[in-house]
PDB file of N, CA and C in Angstrom:
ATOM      1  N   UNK A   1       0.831  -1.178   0.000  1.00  0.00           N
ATOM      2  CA  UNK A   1       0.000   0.000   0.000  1.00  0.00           C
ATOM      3  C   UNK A   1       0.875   1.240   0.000  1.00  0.00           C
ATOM      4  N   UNK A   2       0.417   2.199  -0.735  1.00  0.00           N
ATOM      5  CA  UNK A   2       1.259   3.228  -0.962  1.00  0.00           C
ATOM      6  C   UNK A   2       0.748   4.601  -0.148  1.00  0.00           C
ATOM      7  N   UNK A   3       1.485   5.175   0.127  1.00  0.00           N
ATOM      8  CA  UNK A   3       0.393   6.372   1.239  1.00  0.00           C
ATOM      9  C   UNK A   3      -0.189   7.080   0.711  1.00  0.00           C
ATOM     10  N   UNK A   4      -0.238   7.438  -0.780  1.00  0.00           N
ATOM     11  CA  UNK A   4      -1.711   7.960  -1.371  1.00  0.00           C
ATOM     12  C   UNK A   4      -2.827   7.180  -1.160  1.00  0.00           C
ATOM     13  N   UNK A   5      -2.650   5.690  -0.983  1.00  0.00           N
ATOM     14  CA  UNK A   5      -3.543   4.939  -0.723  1.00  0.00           C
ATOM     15  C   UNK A   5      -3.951   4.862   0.766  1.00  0.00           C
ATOM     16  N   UNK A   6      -3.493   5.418   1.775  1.00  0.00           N
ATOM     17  CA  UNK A   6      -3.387   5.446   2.821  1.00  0.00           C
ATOM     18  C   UNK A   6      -4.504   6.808   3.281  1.00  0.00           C
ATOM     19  N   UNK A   7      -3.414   7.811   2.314  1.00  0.00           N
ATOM     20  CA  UNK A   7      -4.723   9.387   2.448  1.00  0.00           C
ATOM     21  C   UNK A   7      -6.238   8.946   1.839  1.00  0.00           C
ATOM     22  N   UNK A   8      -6.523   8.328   0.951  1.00  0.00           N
ATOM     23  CA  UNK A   8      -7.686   8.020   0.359  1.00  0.00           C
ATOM     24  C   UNK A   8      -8.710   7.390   1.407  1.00  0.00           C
ATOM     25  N   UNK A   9      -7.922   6.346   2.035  1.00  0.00           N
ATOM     26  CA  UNK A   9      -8.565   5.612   3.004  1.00  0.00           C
ATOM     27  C   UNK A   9      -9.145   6.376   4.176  1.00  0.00           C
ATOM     28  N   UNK A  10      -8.281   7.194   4.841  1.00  0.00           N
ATOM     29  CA  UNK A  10      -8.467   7.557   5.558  1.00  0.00           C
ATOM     30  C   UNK A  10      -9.368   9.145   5.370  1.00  0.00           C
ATOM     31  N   UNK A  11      -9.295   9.749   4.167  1.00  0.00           N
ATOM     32  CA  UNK A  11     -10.183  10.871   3.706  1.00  0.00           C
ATOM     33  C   UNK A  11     -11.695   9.971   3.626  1.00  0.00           C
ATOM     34  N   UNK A  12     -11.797   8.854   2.841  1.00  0.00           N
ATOM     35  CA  UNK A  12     -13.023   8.181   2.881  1.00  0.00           C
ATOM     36  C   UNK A  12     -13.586   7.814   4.435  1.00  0.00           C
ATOM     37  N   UNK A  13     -12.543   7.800   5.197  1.00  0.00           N
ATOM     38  CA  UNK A  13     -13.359   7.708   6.354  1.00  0.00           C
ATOM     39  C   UNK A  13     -13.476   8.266   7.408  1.00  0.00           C
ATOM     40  N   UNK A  14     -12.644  10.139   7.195  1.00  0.00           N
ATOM     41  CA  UNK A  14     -13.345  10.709   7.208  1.00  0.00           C
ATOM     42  C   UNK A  14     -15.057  11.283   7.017  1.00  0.00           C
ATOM     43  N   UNK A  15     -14.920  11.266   5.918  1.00  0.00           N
ATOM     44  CA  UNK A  15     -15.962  11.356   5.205  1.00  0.00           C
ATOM     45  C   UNK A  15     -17.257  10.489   5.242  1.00  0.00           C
ATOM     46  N   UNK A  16     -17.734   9.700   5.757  1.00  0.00           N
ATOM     47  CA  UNK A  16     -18.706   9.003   6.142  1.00  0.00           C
ATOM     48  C   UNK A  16     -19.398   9.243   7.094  1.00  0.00           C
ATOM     49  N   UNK A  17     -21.311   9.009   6.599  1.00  0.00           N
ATOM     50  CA  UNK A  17     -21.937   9.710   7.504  1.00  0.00           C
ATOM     51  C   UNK A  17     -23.022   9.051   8.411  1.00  0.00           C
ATOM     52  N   UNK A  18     -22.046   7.773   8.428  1.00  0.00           N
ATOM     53  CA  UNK A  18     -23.009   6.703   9.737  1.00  0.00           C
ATOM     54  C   UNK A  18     -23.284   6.839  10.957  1.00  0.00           C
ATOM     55  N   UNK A  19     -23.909   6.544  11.225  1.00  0.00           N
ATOM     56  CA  UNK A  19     -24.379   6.818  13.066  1.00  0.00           C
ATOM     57  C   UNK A  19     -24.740   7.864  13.187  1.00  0.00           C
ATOM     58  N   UNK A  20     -24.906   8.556  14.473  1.00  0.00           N
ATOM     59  CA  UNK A  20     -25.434  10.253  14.660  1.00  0.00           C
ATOM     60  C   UNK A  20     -24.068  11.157  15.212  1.00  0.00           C
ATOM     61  N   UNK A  21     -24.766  12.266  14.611  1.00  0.00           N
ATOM     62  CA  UNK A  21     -23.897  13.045  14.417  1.00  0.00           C
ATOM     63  C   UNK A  21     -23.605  13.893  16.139  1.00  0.00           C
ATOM     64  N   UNK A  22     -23.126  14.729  16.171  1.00  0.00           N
ATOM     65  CA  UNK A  22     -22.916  15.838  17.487  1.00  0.00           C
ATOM     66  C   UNK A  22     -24.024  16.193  17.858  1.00  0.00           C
ATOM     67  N   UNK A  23     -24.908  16.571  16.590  1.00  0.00           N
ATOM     68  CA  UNK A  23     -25.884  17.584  16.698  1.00  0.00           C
ATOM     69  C   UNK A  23     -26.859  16.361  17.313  1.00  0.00           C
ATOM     70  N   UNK A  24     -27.286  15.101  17.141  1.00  0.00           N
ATOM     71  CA  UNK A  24     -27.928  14.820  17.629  1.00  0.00           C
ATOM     72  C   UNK A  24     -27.381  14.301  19.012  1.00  0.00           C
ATOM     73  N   UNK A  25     -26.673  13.878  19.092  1.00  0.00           N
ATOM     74  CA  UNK A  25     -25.968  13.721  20.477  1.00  0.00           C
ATOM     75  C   UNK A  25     -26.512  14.698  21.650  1.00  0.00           C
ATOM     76  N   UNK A  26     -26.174  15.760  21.018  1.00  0.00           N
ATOM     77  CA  UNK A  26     -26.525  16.876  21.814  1.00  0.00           C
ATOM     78  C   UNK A  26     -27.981  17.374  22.003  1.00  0.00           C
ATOM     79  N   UNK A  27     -29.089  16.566  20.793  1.00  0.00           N
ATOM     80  CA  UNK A  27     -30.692  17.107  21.678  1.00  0.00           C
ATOM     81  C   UNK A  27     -30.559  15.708  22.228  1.00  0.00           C
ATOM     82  N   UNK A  28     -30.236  14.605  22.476  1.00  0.00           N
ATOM     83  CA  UNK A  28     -30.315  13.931  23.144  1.00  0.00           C
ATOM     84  C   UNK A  28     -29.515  13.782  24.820  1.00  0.00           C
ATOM     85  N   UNK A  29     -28.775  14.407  25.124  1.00  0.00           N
ATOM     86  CA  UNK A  29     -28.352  14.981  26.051  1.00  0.00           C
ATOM     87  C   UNK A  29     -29.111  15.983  26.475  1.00  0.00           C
ATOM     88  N   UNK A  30     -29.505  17.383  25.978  1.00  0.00           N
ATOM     89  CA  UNK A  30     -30.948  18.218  26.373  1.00  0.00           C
ATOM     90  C   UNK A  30     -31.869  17.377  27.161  1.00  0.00           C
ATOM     91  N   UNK A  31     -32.395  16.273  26.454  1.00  0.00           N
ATOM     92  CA  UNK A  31     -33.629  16.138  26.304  1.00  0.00           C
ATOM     93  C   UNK A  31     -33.664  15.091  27.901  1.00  0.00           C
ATOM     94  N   UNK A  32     -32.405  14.275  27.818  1.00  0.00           N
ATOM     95  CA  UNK A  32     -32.089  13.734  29.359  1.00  0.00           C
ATOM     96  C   UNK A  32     -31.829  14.632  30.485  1.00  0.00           C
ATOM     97  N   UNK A  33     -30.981  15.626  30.025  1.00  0.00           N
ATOM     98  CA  UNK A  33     -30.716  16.608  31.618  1.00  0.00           C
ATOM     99  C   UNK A  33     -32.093  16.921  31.886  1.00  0.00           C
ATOM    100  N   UNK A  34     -32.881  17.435  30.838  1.00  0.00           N
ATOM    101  CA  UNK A  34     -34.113  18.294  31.470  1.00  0.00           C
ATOM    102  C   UNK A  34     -34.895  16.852  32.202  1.00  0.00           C
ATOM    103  N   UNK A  35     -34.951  16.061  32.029  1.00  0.00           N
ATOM    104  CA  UNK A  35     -35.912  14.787  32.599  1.00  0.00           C
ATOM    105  C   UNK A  35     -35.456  14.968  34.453  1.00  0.00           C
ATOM    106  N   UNK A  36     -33.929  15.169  34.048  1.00  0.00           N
ATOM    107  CA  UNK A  36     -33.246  15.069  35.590  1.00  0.00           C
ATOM    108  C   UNK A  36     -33.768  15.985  36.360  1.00  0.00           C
ATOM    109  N   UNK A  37     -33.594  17.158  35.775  1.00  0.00           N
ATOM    110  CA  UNK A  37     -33.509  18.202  36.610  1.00  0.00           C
ATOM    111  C   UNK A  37     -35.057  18.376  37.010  1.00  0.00           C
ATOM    112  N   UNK A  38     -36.373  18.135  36.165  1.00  0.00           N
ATOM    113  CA  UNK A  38     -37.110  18.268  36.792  1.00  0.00           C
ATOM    114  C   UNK A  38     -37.792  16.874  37.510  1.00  0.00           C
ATOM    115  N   UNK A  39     -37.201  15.680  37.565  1.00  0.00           N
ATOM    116  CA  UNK A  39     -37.135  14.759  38.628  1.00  0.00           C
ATOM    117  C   UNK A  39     -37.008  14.995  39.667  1.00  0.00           C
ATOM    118  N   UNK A  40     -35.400  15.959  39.634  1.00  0.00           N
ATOM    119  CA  UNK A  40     -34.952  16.589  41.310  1.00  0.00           C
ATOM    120  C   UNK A  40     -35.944  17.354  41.623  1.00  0.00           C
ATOM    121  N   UNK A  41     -36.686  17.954  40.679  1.00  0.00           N
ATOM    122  CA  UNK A  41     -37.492  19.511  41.518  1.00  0.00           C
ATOM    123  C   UNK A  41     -38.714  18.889  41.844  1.00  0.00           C
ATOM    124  N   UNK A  42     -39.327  17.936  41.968  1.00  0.00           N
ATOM    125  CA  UNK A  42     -40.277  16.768  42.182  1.00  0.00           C
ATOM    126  C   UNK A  42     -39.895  15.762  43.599  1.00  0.00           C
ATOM    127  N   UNK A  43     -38.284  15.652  43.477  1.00  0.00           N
ATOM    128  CA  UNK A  43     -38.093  14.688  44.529  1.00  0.00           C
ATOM    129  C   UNK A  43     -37.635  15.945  45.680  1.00  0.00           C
ATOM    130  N   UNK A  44     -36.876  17.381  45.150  1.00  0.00           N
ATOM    131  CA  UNK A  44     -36.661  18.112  46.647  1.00  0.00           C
ATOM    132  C   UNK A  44     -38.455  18.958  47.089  1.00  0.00           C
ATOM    133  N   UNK A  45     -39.155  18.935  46.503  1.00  0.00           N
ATOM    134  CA  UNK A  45     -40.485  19.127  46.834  1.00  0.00           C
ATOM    135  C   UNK A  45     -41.194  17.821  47.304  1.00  0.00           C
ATOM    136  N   UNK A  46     -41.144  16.799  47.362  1.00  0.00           N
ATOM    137  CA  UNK A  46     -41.539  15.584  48.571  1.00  0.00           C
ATOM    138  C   UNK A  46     -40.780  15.150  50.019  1.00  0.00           C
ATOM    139  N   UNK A  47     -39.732  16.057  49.710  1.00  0.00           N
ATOM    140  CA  UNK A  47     -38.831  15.889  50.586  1.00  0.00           C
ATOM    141  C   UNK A  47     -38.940  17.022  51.635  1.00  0.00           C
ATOM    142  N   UNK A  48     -38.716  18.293  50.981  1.00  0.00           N
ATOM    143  CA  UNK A  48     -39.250  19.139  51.822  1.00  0.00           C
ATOM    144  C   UNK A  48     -40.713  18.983  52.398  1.00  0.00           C
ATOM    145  N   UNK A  49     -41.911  18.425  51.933  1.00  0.00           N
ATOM    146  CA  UNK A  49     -42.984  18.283  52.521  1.00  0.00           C
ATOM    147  C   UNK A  49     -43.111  17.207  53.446  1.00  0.00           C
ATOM    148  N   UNK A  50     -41.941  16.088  53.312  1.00  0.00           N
ATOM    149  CA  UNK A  50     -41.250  15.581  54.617  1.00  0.00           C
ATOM    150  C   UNK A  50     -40.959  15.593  55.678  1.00  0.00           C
ATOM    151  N   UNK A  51     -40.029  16.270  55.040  1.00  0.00           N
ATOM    152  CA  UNK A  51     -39.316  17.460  56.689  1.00  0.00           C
ATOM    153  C   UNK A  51     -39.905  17.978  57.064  1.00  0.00           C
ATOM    154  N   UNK A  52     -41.352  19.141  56.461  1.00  0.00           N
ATOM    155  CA  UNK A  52     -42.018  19.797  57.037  1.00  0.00           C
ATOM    156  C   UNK A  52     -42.553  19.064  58.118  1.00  0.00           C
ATOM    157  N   UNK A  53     -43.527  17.841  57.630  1.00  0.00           N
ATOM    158  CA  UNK A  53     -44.284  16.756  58.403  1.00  0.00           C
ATOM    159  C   UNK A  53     -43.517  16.703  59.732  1.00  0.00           C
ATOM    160  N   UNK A  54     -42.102  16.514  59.529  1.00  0.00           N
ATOM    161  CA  UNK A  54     -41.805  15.748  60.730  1.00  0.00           C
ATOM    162  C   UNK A  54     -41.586  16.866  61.655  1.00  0.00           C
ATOM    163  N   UNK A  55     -41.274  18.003  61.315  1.00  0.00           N
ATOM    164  CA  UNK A  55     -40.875  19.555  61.760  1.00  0.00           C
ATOM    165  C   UNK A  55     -42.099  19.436  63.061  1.00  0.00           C
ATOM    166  N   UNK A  56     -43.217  19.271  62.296  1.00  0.00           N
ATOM    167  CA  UNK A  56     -44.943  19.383  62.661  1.00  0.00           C
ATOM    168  C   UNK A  56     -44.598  18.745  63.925  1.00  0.00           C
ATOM    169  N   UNK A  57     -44.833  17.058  63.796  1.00  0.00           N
ATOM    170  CA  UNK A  57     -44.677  16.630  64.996  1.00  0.00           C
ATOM    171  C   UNK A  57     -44.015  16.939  66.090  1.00  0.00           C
ATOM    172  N   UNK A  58     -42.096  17.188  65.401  1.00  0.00           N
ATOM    173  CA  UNK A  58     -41.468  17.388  66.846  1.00  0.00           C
ATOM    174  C   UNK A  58     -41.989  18.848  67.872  1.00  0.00           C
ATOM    175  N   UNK A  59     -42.311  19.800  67.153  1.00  0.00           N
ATOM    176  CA  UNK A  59     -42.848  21.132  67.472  1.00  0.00           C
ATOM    177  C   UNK A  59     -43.919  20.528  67.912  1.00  0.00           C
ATOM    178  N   UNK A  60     -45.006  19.599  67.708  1.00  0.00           N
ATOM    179  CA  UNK A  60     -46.312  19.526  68.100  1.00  0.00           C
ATOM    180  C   UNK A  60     -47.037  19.816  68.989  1.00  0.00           C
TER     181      UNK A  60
END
């Protein structure tokens, strides 16, 4: 193999446009953080109404 044959190879594979790209990578990353973040704002709002509860009693 000669290294023009080497640049070819490796320009061709460059050049190929299988799998997903950045761009989707990246609404797919969006689309998970936001799931998280409003999970947390769901789980520190049961939590605080927790603590409140128990606040209740010990004050009772």
């Amino acid at each position: 193999m000669t290294l023009r044959n080497w640049f070819t190879m490796i320009n061709a594979f460059a050049r190929r446009e299988e799998g997903q790209t950045m761009a989707e990578y990246a609404v797919i990353l969006t689309v998970i953080a936001a799931v998280v973040i409003t999970a947390l704002g769901f789980l520190v709002l049961a939590i605080t109404g927790r603590l409140d509860s128990v606040t209740d009693v010990i004050n009772g």
